[in-house]
Every structure is written in C-alpha cells, then in structure tokens.
C-alpha atoms as a PDB file:
ATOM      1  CA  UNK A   1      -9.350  -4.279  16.398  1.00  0.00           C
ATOM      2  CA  UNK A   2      -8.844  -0.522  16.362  1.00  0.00           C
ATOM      3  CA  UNK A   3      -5.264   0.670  16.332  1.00  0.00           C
ATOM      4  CA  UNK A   4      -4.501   3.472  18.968  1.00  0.00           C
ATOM      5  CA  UNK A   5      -4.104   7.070  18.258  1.00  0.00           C
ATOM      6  CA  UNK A   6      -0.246   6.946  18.567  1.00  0.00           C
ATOM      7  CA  UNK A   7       0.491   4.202  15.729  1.00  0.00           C
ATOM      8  CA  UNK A   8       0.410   4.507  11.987  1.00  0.00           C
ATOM      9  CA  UNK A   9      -0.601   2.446   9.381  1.00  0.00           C
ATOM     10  CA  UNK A  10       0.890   2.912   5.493  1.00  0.00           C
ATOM     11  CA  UNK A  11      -0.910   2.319   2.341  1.00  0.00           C
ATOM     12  CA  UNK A  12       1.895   1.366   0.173  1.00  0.00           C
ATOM     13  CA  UNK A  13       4.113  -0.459   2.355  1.00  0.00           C
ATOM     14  CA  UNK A  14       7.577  -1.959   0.907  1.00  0.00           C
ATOM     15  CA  UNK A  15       8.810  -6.054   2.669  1.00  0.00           C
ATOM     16  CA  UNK A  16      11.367  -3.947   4.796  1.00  0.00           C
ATOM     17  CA  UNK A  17      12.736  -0.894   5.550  1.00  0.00           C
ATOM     18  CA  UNK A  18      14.458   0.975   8.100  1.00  0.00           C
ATOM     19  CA  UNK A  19      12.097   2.257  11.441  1.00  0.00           C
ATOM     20  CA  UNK A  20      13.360   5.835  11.247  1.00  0.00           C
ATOM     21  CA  UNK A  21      12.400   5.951   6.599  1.00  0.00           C
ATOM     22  CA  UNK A  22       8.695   3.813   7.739  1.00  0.00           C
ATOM     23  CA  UNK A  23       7.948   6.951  10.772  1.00  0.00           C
ATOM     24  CA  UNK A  24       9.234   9.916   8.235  1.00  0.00           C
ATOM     25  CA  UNK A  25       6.750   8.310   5.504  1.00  0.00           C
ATOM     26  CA  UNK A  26       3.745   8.676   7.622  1.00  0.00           C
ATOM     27  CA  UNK A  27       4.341  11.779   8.235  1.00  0.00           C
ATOM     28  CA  UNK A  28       5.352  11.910  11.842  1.00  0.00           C
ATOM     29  CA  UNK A  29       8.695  14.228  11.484  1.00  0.00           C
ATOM     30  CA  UNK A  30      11.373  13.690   9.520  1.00  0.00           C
ATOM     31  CA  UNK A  31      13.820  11.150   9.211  1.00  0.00           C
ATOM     32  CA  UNK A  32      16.316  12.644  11.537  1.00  0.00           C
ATOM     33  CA  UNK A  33      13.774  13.666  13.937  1.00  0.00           C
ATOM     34  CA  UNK A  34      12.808  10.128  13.683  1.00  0.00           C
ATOM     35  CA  UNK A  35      16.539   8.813  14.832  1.00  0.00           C
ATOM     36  CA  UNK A  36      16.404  11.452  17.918  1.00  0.00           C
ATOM     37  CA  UNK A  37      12.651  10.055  19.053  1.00  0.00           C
ATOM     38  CA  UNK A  38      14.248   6.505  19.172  1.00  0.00           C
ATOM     39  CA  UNK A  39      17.356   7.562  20.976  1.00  0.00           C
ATOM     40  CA  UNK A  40      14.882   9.093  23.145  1.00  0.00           C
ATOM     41  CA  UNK A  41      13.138   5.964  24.108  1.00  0.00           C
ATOM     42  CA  UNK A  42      10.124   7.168  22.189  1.00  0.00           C
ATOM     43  CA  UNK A  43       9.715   4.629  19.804  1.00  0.00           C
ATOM     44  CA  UNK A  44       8.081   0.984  20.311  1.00  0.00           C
ATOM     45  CA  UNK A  45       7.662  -1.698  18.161  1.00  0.00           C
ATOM     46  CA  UNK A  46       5.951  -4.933  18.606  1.00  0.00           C
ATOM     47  CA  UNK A  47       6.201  -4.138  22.116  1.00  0.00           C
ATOM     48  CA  UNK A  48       9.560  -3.587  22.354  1.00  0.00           C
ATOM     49  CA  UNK A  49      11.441   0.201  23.040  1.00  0.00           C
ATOM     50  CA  UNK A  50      14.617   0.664  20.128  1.00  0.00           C
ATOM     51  CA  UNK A  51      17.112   2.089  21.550  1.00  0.00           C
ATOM     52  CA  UNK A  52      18.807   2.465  17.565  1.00  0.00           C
ATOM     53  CA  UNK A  53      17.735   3.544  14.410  1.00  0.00           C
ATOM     54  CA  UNK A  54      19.534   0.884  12.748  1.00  0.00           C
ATOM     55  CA  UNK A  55      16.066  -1.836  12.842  1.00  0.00           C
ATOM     56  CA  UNK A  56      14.364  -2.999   9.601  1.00  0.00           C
ATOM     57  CA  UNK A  57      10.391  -2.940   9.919  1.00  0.00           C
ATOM     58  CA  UNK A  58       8.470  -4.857   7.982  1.00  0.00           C
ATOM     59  CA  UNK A  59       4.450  -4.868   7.171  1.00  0.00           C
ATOM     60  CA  UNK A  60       3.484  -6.755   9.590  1.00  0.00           C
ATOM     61  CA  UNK A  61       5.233  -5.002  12.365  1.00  0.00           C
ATOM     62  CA  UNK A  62       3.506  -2.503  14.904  1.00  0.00           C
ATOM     63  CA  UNK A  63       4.956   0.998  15.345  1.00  0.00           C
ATOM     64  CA  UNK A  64       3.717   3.158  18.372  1.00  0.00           C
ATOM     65  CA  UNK A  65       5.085   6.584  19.424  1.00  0.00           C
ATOM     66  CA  UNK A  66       5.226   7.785  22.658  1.00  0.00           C
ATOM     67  CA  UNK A  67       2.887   4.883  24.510  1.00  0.00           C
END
C-alpha cells in the first residue's frame, strides 16, 4: 500500500524514540518546530492527534503531518 504524501518513512529507524527527534530526523523542521506542530494539532499518529511532545514512536508506528 502506498503511504501518502504527508507521512515519512526512515531508513535507519531505532525501537523507540521521542515523536518530535523521529519528525526532525526526516527532515521535516527541526526538533522544536516539531514540539510547536504537535501543540498545534498538526501531528497524527496511528490515527490519533498528540496534543504533547512527550510520546515515544516506535517502527511500526505511522506518522502523518497535517492530514
């Protein structure tokens, strides 16, 4: 299945690490700008909006931005 445009996927991908580190590491914006998109609302994963930075992601999880 095709991803959409808006989500990312990361060659070398560590078990877990914070949402706002996995979005600056694919090159999205940095990691701050990353902690103001979630506060935002902007930031989705495995269908559910964040509404905090602090969330572990792991491989298997799907990231979308602005969906």
């Amino acid at each position: 299945m095709p991803l959409p445009k808006n989500s990312f996927i990361l060659d070398k991908i560590s078990p877990s690490e914070r949402i706002a580190k996995r979005i600056a590491r694919a090159g999205l914006c940095s990691r701050r700008n990353a902690e103001s998109w979630i506060r935002a609302g902007r930031i989705m994963v495995n269908g559910r909006i964040l509404e905090t930075p602090a969330f572990l992601v792991g491989p298997n999880d799907r990231i979308l931005v602005d969906n």
